[in-house]
C-alpha atoms as a PDB file:
ATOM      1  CA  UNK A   1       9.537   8.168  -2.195  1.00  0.00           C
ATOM      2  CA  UNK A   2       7.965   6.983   1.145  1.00  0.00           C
ATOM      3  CA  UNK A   3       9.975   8.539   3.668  1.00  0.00           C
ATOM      4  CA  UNK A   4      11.667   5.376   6.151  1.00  0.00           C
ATOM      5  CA  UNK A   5      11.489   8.215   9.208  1.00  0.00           C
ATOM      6  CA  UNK A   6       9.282   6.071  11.568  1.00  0.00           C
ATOM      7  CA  UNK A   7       6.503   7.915  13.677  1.00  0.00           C
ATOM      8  CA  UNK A   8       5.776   7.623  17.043  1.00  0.00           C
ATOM      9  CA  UNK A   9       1.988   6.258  15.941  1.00  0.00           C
ATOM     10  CA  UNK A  10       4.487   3.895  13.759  1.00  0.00           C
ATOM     11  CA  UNK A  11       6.752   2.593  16.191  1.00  0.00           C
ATOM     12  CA  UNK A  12       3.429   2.284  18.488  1.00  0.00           C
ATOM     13  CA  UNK A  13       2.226   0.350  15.778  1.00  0.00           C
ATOM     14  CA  UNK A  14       4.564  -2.042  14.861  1.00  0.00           C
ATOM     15  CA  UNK A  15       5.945  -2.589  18.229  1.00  0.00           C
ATOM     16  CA  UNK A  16       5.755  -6.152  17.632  1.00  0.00           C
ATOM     17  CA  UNK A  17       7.698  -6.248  14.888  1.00  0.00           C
ATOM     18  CA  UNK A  18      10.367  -3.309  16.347  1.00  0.00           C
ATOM     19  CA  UNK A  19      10.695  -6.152  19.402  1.00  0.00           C
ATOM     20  CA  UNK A  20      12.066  -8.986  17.076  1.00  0.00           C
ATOM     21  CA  UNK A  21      15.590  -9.204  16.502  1.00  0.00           C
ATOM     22  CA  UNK A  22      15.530  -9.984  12.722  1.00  0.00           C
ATOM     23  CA  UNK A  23      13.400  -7.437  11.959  1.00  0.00           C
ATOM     24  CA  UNK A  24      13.821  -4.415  14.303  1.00  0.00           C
ATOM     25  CA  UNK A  25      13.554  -0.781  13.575  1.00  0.00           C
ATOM     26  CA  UNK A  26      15.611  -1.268  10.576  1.00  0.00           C
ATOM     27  CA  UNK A  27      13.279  -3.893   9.093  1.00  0.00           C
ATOM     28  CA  UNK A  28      10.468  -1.958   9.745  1.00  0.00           C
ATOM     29  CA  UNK A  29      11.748   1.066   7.786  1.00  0.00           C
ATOM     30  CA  UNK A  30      12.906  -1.401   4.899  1.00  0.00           C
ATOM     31  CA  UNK A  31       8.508  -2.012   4.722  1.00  0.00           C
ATOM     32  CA  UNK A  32       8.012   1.201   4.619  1.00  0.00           C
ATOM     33  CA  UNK A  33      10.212   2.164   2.284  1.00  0.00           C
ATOM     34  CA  UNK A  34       9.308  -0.650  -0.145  1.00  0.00           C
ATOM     35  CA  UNK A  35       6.737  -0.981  -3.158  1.00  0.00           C
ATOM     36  CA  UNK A  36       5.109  -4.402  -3.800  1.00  0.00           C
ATOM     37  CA  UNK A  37       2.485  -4.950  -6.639  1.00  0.00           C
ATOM     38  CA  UNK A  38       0.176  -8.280  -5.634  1.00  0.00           C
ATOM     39  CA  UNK A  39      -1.686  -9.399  -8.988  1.00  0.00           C
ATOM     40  CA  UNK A  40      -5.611 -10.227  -8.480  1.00  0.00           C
ATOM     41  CA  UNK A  41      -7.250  -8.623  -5.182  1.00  0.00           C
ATOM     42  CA  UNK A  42      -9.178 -11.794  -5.116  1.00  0.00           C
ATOM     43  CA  UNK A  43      -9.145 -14.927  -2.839  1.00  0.00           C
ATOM     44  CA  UNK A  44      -5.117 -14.721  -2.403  1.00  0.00           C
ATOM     45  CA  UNK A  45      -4.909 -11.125  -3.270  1.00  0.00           C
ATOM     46  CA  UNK A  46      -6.890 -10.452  -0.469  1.00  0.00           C
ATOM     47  CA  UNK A  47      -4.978 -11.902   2.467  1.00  0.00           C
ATOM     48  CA  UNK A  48      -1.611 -10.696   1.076  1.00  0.00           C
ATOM     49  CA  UNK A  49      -3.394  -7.282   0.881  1.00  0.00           C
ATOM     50  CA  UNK A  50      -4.523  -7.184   4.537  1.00  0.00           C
ATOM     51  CA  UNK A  51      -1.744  -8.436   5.955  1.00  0.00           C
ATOM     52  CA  UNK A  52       1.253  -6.378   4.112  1.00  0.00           C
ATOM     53  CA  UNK A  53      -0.702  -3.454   4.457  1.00  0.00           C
ATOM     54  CA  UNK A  54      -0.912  -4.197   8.497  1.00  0.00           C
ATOM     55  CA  UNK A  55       2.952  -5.078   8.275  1.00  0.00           C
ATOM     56  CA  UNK A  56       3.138  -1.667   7.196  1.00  0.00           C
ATOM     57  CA  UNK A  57       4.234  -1.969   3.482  1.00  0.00           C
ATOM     58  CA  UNK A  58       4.667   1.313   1.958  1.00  0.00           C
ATOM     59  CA  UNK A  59       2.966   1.310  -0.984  1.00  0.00           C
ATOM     60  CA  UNK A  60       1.103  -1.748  -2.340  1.00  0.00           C
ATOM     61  CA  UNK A  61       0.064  -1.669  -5.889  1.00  0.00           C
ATOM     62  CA  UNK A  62      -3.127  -3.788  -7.108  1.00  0.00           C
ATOM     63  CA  UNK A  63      -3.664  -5.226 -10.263  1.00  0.00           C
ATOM     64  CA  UNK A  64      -7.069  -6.451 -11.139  1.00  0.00           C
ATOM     65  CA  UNK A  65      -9.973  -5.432 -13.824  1.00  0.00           C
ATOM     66  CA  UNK A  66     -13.006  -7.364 -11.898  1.00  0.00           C
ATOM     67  CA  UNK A  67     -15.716  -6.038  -9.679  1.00  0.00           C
ATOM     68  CA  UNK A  68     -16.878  -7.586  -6.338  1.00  0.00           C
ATOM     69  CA  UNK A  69     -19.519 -10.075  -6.614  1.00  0.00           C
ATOM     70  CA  UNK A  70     -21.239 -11.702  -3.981  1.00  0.00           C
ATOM     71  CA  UNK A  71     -20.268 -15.476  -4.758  1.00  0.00           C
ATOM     72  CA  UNK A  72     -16.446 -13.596  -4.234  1.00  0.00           C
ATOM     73  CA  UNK A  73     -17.511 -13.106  -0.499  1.00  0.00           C
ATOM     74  CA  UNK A  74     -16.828 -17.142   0.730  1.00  0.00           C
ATOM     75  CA  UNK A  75     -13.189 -16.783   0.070  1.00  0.00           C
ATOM     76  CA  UNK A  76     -12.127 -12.795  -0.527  1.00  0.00           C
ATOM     77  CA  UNK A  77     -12.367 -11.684   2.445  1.00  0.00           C
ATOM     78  CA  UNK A  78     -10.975  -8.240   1.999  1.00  0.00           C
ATOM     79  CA  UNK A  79     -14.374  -7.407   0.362  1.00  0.00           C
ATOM     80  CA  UNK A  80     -17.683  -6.907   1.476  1.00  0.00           C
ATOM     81  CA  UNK A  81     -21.425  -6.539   1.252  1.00  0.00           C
ATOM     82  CA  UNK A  82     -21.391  -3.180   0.755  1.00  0.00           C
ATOM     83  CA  UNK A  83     -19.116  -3.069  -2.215  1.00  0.00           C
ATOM     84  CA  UNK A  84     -20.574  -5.547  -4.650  1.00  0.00           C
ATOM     85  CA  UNK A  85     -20.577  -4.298  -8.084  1.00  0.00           C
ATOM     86  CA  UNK A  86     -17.556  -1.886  -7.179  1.00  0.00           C
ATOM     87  CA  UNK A  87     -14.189  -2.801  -8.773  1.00  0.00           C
ATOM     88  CA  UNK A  88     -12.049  -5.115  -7.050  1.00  0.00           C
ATOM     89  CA  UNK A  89      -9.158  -2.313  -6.781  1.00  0.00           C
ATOM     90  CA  UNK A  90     -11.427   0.638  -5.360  1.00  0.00           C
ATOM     91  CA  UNK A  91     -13.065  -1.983  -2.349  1.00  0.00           C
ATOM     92  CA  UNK A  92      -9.615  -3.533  -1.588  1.00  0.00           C
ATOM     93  CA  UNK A  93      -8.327   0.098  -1.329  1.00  0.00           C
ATOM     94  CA  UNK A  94     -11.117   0.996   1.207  1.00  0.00           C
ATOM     95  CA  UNK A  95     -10.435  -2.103   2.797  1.00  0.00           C
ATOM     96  CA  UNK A  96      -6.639  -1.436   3.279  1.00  0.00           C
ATOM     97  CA  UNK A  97      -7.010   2.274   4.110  1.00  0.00           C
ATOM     98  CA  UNK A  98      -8.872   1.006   7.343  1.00  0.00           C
ATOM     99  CA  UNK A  99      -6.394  -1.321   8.005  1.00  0.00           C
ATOM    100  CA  UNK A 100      -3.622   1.387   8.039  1.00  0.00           C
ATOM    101  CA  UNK A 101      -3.821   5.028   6.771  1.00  0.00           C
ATOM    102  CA  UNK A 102      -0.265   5.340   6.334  1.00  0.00           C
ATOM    103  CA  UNK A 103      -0.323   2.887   3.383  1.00  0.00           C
ATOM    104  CA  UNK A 104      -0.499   4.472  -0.271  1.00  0.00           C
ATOM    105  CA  UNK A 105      -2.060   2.292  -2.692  1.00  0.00           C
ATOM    106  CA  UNK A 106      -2.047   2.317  -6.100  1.00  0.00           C
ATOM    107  CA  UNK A 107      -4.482   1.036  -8.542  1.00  0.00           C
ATOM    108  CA  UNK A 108      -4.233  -0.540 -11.847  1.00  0.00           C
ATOM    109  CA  UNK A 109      -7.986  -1.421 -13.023  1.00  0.00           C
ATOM    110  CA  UNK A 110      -6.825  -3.961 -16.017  1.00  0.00           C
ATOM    111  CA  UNK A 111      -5.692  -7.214 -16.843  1.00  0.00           C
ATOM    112  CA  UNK A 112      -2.070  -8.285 -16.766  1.00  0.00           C
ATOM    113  CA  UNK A 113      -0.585  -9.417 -20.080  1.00  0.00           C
ATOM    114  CA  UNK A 114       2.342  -9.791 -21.936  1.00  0.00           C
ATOM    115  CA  UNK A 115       2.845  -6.327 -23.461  1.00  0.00           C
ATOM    116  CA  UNK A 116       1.685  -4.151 -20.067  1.00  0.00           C
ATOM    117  CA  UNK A 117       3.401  -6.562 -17.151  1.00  0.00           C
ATOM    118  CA  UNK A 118       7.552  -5.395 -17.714  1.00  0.00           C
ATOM    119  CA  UNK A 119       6.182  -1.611 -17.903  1.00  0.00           C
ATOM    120  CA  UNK A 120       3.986  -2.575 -14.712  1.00  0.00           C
ATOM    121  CA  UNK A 121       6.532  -4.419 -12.622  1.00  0.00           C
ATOM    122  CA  UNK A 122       9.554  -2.716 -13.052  1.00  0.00           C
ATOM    123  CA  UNK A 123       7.844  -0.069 -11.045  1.00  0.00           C
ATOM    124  CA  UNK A 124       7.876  -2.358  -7.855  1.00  0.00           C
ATOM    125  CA  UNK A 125      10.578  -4.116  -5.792  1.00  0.00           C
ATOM    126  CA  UNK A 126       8.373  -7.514  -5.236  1.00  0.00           C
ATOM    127  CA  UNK A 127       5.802  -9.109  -6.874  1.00  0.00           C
ATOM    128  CA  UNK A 128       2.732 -11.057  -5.492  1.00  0.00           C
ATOM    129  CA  UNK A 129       1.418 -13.131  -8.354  1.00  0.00           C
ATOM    130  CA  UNK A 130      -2.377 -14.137  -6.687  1.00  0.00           C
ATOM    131  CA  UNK A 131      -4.236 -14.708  -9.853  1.00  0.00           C
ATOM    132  CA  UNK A 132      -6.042 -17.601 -11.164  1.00  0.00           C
ATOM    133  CA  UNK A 133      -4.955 -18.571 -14.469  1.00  0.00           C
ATOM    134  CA  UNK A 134      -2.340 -19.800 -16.222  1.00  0.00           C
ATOM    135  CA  UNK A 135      -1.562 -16.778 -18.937  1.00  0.00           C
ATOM    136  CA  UNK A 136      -1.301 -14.127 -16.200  1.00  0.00           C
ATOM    137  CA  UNK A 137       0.768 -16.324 -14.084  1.00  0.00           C
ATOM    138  CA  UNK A 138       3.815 -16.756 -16.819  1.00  0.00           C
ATOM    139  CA  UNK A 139       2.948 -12.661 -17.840  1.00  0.00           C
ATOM    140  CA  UNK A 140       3.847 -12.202 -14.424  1.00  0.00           C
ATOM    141  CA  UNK A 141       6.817 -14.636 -13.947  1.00  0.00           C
ATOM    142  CA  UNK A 142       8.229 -13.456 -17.504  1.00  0.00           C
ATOM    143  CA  UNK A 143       8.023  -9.614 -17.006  1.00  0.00           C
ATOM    144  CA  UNK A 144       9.791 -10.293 -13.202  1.00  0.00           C
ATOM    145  CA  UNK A 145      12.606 -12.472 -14.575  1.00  0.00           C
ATOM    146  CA  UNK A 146      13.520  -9.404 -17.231  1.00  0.00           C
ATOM    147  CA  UNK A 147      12.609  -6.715 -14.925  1.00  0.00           C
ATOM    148  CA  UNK A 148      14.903  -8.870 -12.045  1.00  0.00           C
ATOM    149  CA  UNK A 149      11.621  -8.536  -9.519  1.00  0.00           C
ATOM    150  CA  UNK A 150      11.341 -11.458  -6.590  1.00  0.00           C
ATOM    151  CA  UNK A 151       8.245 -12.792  -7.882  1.00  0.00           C
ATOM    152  CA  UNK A 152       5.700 -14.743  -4.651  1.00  0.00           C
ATOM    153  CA  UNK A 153       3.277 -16.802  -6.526  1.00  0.00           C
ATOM    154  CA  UNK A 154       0.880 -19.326  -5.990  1.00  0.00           C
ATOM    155  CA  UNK A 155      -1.846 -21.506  -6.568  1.00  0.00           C
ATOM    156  CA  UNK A 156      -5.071 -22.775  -5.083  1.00  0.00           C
ATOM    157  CA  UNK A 157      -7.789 -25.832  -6.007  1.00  0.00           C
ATOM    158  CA  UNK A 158     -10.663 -27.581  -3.873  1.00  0.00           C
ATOM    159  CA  UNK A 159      -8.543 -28.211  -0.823  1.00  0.00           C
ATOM    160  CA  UNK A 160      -5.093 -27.971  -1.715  1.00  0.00           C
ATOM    161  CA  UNK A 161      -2.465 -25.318  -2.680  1.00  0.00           C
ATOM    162  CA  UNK A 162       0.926 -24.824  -3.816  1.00  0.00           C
ATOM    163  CA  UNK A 163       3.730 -21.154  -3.213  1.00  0.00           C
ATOM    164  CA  UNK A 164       7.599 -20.692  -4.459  1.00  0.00           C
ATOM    165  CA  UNK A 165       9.231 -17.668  -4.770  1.00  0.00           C
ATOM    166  CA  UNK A 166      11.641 -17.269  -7.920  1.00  0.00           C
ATOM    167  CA  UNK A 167      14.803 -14.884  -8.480  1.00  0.00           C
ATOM    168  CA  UNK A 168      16.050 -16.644 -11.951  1.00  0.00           C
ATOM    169  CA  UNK A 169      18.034 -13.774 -12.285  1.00  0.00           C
ATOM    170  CA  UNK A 170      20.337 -14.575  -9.430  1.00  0.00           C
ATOM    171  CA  UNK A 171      22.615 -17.357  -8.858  1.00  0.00           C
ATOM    172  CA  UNK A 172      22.143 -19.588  -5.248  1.00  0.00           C
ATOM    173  CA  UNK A 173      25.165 -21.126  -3.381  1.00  0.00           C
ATOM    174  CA  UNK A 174      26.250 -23.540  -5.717  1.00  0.00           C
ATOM    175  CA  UNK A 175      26.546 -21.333  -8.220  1.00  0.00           C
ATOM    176  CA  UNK A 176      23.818 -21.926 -10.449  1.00  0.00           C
ATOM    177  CA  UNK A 177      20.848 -19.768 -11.793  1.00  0.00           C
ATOM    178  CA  UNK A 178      17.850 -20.164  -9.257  1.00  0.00           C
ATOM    179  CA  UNK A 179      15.132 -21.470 -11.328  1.00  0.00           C
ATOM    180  CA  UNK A 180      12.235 -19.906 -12.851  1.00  0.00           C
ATOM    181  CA  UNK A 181       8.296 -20.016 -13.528  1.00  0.00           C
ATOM    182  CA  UNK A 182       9.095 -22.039 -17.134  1.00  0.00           C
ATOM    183  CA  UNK A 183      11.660 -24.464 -15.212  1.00  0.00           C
ATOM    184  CA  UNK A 184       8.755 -25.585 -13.062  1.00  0.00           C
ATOM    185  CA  UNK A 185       5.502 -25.383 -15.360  1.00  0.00           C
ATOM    186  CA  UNK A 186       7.697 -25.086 -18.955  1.00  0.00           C
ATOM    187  CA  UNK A 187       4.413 -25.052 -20.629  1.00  0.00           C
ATOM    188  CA  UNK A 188       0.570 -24.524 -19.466  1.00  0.00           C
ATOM    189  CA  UNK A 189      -1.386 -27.403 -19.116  1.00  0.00           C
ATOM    190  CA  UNK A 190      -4.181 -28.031 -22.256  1.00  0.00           C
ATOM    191  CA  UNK A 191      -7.550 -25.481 -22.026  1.00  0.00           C
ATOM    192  CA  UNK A 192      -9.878 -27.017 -19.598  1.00  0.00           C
ATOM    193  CA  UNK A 193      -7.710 -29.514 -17.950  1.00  0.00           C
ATOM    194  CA  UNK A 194      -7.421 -27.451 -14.975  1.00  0.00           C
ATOM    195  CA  UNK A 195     -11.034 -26.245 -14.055  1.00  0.00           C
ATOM    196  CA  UNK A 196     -11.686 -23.231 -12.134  1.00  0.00           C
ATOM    197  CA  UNK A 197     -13.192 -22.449  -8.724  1.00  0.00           C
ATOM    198  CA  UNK A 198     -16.206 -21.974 -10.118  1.00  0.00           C
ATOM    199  CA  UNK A 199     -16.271 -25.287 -11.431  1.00  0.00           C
ATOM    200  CA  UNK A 200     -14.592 -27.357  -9.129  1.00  0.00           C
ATOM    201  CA  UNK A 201     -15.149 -25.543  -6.208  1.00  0.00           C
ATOM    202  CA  UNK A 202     -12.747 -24.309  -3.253  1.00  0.00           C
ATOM    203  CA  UNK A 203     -13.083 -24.070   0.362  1.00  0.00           C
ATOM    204  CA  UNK A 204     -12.911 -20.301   1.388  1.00  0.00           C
ATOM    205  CA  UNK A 205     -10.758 -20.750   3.825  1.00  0.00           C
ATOM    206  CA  UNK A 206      -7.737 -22.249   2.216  1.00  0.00           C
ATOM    207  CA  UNK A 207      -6.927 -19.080   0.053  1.00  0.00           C
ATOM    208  CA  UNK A 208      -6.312 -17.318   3.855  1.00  0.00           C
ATOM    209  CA  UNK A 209      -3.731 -20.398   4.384  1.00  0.00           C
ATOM    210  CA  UNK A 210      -2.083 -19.998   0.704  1.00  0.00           C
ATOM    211  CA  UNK A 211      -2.231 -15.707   0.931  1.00  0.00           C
ATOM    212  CA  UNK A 212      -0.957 -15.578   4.281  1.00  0.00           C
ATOM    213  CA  UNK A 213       2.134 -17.423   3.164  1.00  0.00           C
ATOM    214  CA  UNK A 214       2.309 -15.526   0.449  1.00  0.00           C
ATOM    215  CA  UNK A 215       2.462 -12.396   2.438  1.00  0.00           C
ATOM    216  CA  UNK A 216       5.271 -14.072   4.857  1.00  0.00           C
ATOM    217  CA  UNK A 217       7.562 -14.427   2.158  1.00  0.00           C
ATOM    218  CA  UNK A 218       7.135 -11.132   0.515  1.00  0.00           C
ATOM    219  CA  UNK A 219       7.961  -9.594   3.976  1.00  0.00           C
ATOM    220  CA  UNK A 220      10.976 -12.113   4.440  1.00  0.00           C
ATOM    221  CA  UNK A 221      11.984 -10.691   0.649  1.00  0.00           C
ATOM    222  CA  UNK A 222      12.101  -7.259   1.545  1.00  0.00           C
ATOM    223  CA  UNK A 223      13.673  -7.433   5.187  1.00  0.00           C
ATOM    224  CA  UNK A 224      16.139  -9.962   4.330  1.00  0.00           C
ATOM    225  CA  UNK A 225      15.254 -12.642   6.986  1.00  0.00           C
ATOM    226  CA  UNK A 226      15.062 -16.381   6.839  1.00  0.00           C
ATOM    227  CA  UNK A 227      15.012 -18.350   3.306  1.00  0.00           C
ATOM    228  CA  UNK A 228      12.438 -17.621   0.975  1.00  0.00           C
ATOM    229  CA  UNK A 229      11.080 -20.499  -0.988  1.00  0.00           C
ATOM    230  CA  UNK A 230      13.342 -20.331  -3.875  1.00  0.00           C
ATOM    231  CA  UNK A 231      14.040 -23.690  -5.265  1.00  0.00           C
ATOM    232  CA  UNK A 232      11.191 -25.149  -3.295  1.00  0.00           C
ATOM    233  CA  UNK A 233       7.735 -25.371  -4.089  1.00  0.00           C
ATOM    234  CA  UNK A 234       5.284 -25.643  -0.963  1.00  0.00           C
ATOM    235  CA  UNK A 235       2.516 -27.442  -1.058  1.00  0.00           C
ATOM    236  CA  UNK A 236      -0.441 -27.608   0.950  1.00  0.00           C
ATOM    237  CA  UNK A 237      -3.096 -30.301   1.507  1.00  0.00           C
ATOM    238  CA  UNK A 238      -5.964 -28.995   3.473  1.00  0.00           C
ATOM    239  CA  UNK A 239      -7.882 -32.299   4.049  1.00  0.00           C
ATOM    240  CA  UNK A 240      -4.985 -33.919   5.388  1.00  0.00           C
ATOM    241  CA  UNK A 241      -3.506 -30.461   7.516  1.00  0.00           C
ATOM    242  CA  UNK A 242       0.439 -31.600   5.626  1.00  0.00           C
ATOM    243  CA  UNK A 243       2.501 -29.656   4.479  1.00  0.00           C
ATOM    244  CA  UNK A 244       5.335 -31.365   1.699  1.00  0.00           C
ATOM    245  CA  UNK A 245       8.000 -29.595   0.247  1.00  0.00           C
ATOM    246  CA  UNK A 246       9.529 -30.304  -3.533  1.00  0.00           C
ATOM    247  CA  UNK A 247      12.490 -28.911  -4.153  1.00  0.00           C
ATOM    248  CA  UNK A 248      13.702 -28.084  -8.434  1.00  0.00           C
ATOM    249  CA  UNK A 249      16.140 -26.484 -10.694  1.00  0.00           C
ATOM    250  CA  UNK A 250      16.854 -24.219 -13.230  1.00  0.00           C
ATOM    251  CA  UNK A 251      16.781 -26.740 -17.137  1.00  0.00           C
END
């Protein structure tokens, strides 16, 4: 286990975050001490990558059996020239090892699915789910709810996007069980309804927006601060620059 002993090229390094109130030295350690597995190193993997690994996340497992190619390079911006053709988990590795050495990573070089996620995310404390189809996405949601994981996921198209975060496992203030993946999306839409990016298209830039926020509420999760989107579902229209916020419930 990570020790939560802070070092003074630690404490000089996440001064900023020592200096706020909510988070403080005892936030701080709470990062280091924790274990979060983000699901696809790709356009959102990549942002929540960067930026837990800067916030000084422990150890940050990555999930993802793809290798760098350059038409990934508009949007995943954790990758790079040099490492097309290398797998996804070895360049975002590199990548987060020069962000901050103090970081362990650990890489899983396959595919998420029903009969590997539980094994998979019972290992971790939070879950990032940044993949890009539907299957993984309920592997992921499924295999948190059993293994009671916080499970950050989201989703991204053209311009727009969408983030919750789901704890069916607990109950909120009224007394209730929070809802989960199936009480929002109970089933996946038909094969080829949705199309992907590399159909439709997405501007590169909006899976920064989307992966950023997914990052803020995985560091919310594990410090304990503010009120993660549980119950609400985010969404983002890039075009416009609006923000709207849908709020559901457990069937």
């Amino acid at each position: 286990m990570t020790s939560a002993a802070l070092t003074d090229e630690e404490l000089e390094r996440y001064a900023r975050h020592i200096v706020l109130p909510e988070i403080g030295g005892p936030g701080q350690q709470k990062l280091k001490r924790a274990r979060v597995l983000v699901i696809g190193a790709g356009g959102l993997g990549a942002p929540v990558l960067e930026y837990l690994a800067a916030a000084g996340v422990g150890t940050l497992g990555i999930v993802d059996d793809d290798t760098v190619s350059l038409s990934n390079l508009q949007r995943q911006v954790i990758h790079g020239g040099d490492t097309i053709g290398m797998a996804k988990t070895d360049s975002a590795a590199a990548a987060i090892m020069r962000i901050n050495p103090n970081v362990t990573v650990e890489s899983h070089r396959l595919r998420l699915t029903d009969e590997n996620a539980p094994a998979l995310v019972a290992r971790y404390d939070v879950v990032v789910d940044g993949s890009d189809n539907f299957e993984t996405r309920y592997a992921a949601a499924d295999a948190c709810a059993s293994e009671r994981k916080p499970l950050v996921t989201a989703a991204v198209g053209r311009f727009d996007g969408s983030i919750t975060v789901l704890k069916p496992f607990e109950t909120g203030a009224d007394g209730k069980r929070n809802p989960g993946y199936r009480d929002l999306f109970p089933e996946a839409p038909p094969e080829g309804l949705v199309p992907s990016c590399a159909v439709a298209g997405i501007v590169g830039a909006l899976t920064g927006v989307i992966g950023t926020l997914e990052a803020m509420e995985a560091i919310k999760l594990i410090t304990g601060i503010g009120e993660p989107l549980i119950g609400r579902l985010l969404l983002y229209d890039g075009l416009t620059a609006r923000f709207d916020t849908i709020r559901y419930k457990a069937v």
